[in-house]
C-alpha atoms as a PDB file:
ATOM      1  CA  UNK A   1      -1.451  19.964   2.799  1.00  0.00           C
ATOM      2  CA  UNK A   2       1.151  18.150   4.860  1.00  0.00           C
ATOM      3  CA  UNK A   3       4.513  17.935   3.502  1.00  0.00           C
ATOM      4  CA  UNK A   4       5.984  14.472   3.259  1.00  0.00           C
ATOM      5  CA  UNK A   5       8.114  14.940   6.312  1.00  0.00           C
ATOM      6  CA  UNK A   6       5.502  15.744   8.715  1.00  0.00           C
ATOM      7  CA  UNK A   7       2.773  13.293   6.727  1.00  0.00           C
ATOM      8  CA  UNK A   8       6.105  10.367   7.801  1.00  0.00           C
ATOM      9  CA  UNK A   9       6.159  11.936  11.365  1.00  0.00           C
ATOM     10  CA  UNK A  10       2.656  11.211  11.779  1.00  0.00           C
ATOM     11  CA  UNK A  11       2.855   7.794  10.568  1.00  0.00           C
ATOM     12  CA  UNK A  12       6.042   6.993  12.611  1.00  0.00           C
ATOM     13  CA  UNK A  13       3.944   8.656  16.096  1.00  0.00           C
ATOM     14  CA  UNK A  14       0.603   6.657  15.410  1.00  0.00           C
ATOM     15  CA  UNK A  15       2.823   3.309  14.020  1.00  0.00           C
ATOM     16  CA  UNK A  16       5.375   1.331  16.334  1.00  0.00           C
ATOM     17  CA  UNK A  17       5.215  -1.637  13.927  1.00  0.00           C
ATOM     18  CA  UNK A  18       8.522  -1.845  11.365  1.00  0.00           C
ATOM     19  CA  UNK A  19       6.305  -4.275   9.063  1.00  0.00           C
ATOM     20  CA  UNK A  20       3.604  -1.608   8.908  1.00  0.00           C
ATOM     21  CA  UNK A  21       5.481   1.271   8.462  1.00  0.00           C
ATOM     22  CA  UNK A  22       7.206  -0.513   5.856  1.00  0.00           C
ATOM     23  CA  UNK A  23       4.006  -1.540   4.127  1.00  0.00           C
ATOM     24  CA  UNK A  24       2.949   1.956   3.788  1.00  0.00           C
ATOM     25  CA  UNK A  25       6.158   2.951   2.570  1.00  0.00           C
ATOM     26  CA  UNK A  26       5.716   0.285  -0.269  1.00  0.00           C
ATOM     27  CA  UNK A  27       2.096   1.954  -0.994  1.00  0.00           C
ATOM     28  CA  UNK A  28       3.236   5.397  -1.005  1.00  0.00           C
ATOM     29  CA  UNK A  29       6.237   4.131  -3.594  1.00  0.00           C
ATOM     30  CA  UNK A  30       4.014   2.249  -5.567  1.00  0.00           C
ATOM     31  CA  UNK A  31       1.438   5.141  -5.505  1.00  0.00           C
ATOM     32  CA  UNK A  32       4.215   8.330  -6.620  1.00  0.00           C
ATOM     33  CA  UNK A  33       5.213   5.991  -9.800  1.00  0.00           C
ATOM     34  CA  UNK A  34       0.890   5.455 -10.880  1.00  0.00           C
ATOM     35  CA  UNK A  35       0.833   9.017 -10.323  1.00  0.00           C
ATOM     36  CA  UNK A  36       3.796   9.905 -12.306  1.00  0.00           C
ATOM     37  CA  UNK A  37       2.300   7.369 -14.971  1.00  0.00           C
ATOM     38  CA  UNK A  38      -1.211   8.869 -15.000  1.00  0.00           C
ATOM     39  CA  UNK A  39       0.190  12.895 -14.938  1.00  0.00           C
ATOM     40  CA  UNK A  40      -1.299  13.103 -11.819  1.00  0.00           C
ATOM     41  CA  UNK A  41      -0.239  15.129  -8.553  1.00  0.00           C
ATOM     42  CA  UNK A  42       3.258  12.557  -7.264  1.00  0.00           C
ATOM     43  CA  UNK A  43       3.319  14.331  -3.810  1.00  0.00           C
ATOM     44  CA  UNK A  44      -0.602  14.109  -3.169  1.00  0.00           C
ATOM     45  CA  UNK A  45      -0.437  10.375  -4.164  1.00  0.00           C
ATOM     46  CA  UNK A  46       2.487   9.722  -2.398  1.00  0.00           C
ATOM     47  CA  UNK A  47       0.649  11.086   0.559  1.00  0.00           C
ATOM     48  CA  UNK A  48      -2.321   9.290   0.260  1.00  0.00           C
ATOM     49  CA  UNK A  49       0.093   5.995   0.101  1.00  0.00           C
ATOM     50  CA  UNK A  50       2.467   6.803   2.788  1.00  0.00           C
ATOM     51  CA  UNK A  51      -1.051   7.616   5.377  1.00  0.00           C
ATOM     52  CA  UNK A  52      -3.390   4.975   4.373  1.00  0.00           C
ATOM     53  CA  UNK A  53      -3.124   2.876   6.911  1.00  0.00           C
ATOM     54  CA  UNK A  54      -0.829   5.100   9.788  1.00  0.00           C
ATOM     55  CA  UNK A  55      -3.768   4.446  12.382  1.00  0.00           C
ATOM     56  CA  UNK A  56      -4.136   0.595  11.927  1.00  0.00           C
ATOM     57  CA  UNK A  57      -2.308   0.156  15.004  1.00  0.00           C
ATOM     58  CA  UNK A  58      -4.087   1.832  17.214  1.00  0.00           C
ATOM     59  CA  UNK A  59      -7.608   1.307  15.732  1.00  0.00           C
ATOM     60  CA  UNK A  60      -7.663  -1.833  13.896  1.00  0.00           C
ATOM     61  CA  UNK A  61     -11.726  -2.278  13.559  1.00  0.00           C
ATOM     62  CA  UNK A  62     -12.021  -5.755  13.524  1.00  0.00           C
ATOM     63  CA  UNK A  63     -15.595  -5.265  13.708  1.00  0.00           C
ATOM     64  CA  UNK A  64     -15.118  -3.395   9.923  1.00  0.00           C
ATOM     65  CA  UNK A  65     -17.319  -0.308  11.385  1.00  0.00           C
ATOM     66  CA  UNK A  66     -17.699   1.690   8.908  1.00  0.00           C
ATOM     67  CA  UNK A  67     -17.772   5.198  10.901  1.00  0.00           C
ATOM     68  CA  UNK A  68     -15.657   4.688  13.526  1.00  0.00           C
ATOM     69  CA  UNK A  69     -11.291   3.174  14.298  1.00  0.00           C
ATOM     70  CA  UNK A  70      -9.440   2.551  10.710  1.00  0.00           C
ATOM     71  CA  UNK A  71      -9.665   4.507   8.483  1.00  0.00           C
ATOM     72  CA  UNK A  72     -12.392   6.914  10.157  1.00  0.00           C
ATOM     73  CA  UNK A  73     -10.205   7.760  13.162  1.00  0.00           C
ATOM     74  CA  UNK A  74      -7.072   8.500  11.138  1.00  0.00           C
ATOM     75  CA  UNK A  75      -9.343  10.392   8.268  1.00  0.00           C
ATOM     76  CA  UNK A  76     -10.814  12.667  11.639  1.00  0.00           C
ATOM     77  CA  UNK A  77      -7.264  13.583  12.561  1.00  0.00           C
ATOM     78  CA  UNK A  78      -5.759  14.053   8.755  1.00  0.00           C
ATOM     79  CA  UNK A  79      -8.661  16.627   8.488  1.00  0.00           C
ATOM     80  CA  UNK A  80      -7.966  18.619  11.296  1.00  0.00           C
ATOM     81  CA  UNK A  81      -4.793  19.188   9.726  1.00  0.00           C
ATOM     82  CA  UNK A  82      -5.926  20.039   6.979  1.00  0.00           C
ATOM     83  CA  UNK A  83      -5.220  17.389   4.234  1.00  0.00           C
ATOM     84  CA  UNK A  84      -7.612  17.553   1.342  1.00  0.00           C
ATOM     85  CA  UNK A  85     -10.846  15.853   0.627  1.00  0.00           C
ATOM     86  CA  UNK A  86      -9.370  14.421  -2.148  1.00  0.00           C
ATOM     87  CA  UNK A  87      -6.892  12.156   0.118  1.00  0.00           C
ATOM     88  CA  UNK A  88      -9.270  11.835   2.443  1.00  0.00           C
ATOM     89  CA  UNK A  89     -11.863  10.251  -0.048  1.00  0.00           C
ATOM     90  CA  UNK A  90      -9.005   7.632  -0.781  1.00  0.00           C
ATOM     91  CA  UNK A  91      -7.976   6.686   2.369  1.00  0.00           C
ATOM     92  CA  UNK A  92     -11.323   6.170   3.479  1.00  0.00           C
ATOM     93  CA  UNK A  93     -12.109   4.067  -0.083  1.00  0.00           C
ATOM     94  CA  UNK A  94      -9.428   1.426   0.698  1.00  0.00           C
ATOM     95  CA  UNK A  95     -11.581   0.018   3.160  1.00  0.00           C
ATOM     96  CA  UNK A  96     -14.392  -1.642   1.273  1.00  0.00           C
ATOM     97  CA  UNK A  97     -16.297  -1.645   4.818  1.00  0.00           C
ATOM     98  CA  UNK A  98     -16.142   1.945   5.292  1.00  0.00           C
ATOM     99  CA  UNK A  99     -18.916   2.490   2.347  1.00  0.00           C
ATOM    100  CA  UNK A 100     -17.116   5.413   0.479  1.00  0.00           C
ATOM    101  CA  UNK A 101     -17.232   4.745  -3.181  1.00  0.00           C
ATOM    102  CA  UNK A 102     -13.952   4.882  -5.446  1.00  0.00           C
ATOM    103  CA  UNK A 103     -14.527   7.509  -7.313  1.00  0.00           C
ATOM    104  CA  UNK A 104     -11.165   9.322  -8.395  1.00  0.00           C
ATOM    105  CA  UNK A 105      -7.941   7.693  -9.854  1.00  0.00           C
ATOM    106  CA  UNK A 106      -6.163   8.205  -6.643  1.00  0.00           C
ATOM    107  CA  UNK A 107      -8.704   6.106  -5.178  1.00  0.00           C
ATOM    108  CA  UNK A 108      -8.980   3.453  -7.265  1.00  0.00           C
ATOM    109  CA  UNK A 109      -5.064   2.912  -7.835  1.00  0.00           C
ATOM    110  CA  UNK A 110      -4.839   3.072  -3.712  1.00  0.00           C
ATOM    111  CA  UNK A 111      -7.095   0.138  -3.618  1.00  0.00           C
ATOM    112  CA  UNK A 112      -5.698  -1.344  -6.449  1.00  0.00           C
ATOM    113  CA  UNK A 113      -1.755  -1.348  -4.540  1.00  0.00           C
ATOM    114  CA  UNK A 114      -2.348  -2.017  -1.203  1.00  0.00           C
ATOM    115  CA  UNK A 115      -3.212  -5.655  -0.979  1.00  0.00           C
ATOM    116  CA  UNK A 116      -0.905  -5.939  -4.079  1.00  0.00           C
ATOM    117  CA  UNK A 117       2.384  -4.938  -1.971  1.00  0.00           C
ATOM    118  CA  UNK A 118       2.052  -7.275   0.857  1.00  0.00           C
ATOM    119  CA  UNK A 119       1.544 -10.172  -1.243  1.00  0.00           C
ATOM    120  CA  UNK A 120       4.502  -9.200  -2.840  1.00  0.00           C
ATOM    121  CA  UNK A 121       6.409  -8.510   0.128  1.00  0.00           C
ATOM    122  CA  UNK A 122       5.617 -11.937   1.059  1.00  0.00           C
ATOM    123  CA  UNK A 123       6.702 -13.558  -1.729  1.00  0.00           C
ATOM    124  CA  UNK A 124       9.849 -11.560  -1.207  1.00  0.00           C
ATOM    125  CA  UNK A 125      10.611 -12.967   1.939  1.00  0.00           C
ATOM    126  CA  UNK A 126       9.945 -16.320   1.443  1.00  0.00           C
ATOM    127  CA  UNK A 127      13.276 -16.138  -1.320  1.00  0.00           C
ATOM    128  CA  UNK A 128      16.198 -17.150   0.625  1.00  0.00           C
ATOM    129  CA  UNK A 129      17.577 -13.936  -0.462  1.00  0.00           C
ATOM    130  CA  UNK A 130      14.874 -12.068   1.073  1.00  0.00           C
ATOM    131  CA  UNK A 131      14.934  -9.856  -1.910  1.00  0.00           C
ATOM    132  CA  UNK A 132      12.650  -7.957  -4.484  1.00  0.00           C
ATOM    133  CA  UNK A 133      15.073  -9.151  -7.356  1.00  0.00           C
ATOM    134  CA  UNK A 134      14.612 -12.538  -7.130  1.00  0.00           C
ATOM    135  CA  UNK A 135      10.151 -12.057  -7.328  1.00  0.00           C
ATOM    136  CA  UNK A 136       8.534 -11.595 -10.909  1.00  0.00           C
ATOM    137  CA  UNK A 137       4.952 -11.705 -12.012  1.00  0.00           C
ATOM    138  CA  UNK A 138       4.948 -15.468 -12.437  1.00  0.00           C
ATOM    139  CA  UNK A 139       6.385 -15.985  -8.768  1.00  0.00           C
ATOM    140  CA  UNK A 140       4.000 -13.488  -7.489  1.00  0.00           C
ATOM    141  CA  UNK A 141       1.211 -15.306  -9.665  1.00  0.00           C
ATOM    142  CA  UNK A 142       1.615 -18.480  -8.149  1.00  0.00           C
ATOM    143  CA  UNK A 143       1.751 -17.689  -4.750  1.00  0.00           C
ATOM    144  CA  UNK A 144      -1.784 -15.843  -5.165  1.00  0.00           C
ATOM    145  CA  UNK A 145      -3.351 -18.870  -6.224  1.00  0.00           C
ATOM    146  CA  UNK A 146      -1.674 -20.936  -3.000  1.00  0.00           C
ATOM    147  CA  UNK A 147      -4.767 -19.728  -0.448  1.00  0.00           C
ATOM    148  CA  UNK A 148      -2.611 -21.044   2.350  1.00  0.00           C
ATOM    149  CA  UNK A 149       0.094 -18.136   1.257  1.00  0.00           C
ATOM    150  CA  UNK A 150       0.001 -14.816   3.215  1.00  0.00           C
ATOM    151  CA  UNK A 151      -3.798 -15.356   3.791  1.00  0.00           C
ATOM    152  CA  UNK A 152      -3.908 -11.922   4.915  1.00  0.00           C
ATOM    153  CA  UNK A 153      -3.744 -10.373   1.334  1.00  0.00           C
ATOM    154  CA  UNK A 154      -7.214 -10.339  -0.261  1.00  0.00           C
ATOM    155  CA  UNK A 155      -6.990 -12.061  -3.402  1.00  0.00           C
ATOM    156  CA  UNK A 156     -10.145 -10.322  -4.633  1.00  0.00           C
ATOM    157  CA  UNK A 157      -9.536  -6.976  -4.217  1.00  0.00           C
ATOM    158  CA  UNK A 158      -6.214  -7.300  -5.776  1.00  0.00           C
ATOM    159  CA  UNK A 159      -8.223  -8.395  -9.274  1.00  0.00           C
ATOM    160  CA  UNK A 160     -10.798  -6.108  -8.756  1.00  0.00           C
ATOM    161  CA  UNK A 161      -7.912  -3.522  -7.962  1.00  0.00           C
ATOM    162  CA  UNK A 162      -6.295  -3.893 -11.501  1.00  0.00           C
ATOM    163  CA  UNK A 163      -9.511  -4.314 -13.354  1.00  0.00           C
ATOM    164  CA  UNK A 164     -10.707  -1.161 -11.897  1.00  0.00           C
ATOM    165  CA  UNK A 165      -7.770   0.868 -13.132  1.00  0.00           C
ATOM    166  CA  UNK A 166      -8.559  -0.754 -16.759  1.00  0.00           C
ATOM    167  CA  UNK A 167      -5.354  -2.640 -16.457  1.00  0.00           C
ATOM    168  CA  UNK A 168      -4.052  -6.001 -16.731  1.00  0.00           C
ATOM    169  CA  UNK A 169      -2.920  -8.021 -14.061  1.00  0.00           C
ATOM    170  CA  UNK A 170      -0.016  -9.390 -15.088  1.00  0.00           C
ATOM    171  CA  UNK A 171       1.165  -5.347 -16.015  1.00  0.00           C
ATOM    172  CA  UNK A 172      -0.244  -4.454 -12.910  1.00  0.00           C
ATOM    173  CA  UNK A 173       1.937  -6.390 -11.215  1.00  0.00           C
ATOM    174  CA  UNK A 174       4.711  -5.712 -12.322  1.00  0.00           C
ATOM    175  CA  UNK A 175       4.437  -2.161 -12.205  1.00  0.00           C
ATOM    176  CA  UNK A 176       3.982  -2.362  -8.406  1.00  0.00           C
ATOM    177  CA  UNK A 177       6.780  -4.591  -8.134  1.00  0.00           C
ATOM    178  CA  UNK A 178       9.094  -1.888 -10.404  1.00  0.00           C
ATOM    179  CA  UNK A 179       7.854   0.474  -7.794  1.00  0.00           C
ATOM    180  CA  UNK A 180       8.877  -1.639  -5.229  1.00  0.00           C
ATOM    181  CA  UNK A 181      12.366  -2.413  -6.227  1.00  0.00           C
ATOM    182  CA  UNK A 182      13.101   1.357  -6.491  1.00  0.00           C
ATOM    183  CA  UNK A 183      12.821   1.737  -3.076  1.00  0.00           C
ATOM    184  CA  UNK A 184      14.030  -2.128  -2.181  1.00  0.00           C
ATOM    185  CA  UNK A 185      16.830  -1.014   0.604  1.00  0.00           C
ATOM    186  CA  UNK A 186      14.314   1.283   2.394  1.00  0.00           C
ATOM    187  CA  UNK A 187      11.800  -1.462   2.302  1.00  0.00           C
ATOM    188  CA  UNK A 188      14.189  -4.147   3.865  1.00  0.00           C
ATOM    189  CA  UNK A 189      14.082  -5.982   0.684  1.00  0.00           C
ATOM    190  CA  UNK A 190      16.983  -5.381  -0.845  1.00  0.00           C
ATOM    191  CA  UNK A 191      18.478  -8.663  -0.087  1.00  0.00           C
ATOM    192  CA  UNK A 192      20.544 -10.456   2.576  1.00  0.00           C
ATOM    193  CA  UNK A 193      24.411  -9.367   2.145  1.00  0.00           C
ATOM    194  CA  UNK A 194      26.375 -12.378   2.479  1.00  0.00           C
ATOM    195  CA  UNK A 195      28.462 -13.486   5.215  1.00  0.00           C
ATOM    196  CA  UNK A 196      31.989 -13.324   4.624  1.00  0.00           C
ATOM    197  CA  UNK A 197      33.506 -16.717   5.324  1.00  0.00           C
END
C-alpha cells in the first residue's frame, strides 16, 4: 500500500490544478473522519479520498468511457503500485459511468462525499469571508436546490450518496462539512484575514 506521502506525490505529479488538488484533499478529510466513524481502516480511506480523482487532469473522459481515461487510467497505474483491490473498487465506483457496483462502505461513503464537498466548497466561497465557518446545512441546503449554483455538483448523486450510507441528509451534511472545517486552512477555506487599515 502507498503511504500517504507518496499516495500526495502522485496526486501533486498527475494534478497541476490548486482547485483539484484541493478537492481531493477535502475527500480524503471527509473520508478519514467516515472511516474513523464506521471503525474502519482511516489510512486506507484516506487514501482512497486523497486518489480519487488524481488523474482527472490528464484524462478527463468526457465521453464517460467506462474502460478507458478517469478513473480507469489512474486505477491501471494505482495497481501497478500495488494499492489494493479494495481502493481500487472505490475509485473506480465513484464514477457511475465506469459500471463497477458500490459494494463496500468505502465505496459507498466515497460516492456519497465527493459531489458533497464541492458543493460545499462553493457555497464557501460565495461568503464574503470565503470561509467554512460561515456555511451550515441550511446554507448548503439552499444552494442545492438553486440549479443555476455550481451546476457542476450532481445533485442526485449527492441524495443517493447519503441514502446509500443509510443516513440522513441533513447529518450527512454536516458531517462532511465538520470534516471539512478540520482541515479549513489547508483547504483555502479558512477565511480571508482582514486588511489592516
Amino acid at each position: 500500500m502507498l503511504s500517504r506521502t507518496e499516495a500526495l506525490e502522485l496526486m501533486q505529479e498527475y494534478t497541476a490544478s490548486d482547485s483539484l488538488r484541493k478537492h481531493m484533499l477535502a475527500v480524503e478529510g471527509a473520508m478519514r473522519a467516515y472511516a474513523e466513524k464506521f471503525g474502519e481502516d482511516v489510512e486506507t480511506w484516506g487514501l482512497a479520498g486523497l486518489l480519487h480523482d488524481f488523474d482527472y487532469e490528464r484524462w478527463p473522459n468526457d465521453a464517460h468511457a467506462p474502460d478507458r481515461e478517469h478513473p480507469a487510467e489512474g486505477v491501471r497505474i494505482l495497481r501497478e503500485r500495488g494499492v489494493a483491490e479494495p481502493v481500487l473498487q472505490a475509485i473506480l465506483g465513484h464514477a457511475n459511468y465506469s459500471g463497477v457496483p458500490r459494494e463496500s462502505l468505502m465505496a459507498k461513503a466515497l460516492f456519497a462525499i465527493d459531489e458533497l464537498t464541492g458543493l460545499i466548497t462553493a457555497t464557501a466561497l460565495v461568503r464574503p469571508s470565503r470561509s467554512l465557518n460561515d456555511v451550515d446545512v441550511r446554507s448548503v441546503q439552499k444552494k442545492m436546490k438553486d440549479k443555476a449554483f455550481a451546476r457542476g455538483c450532481n445533485r442526485d448523486d449527492i441524495i443517493a450518496g447519503a441514502a446509500a450510507l443509510g443516513i440522513d441528509l441533513p447529518e450527512h451534511i454536516q458531517f462532511v462539512l465538520d470534516a471539512m472545517r478540520a482541515r479549513a486552512d489547508l483547504l483555502g477555506l479558512g477565511g480571508l484575514t482582514p486588511t489592516p487599515a
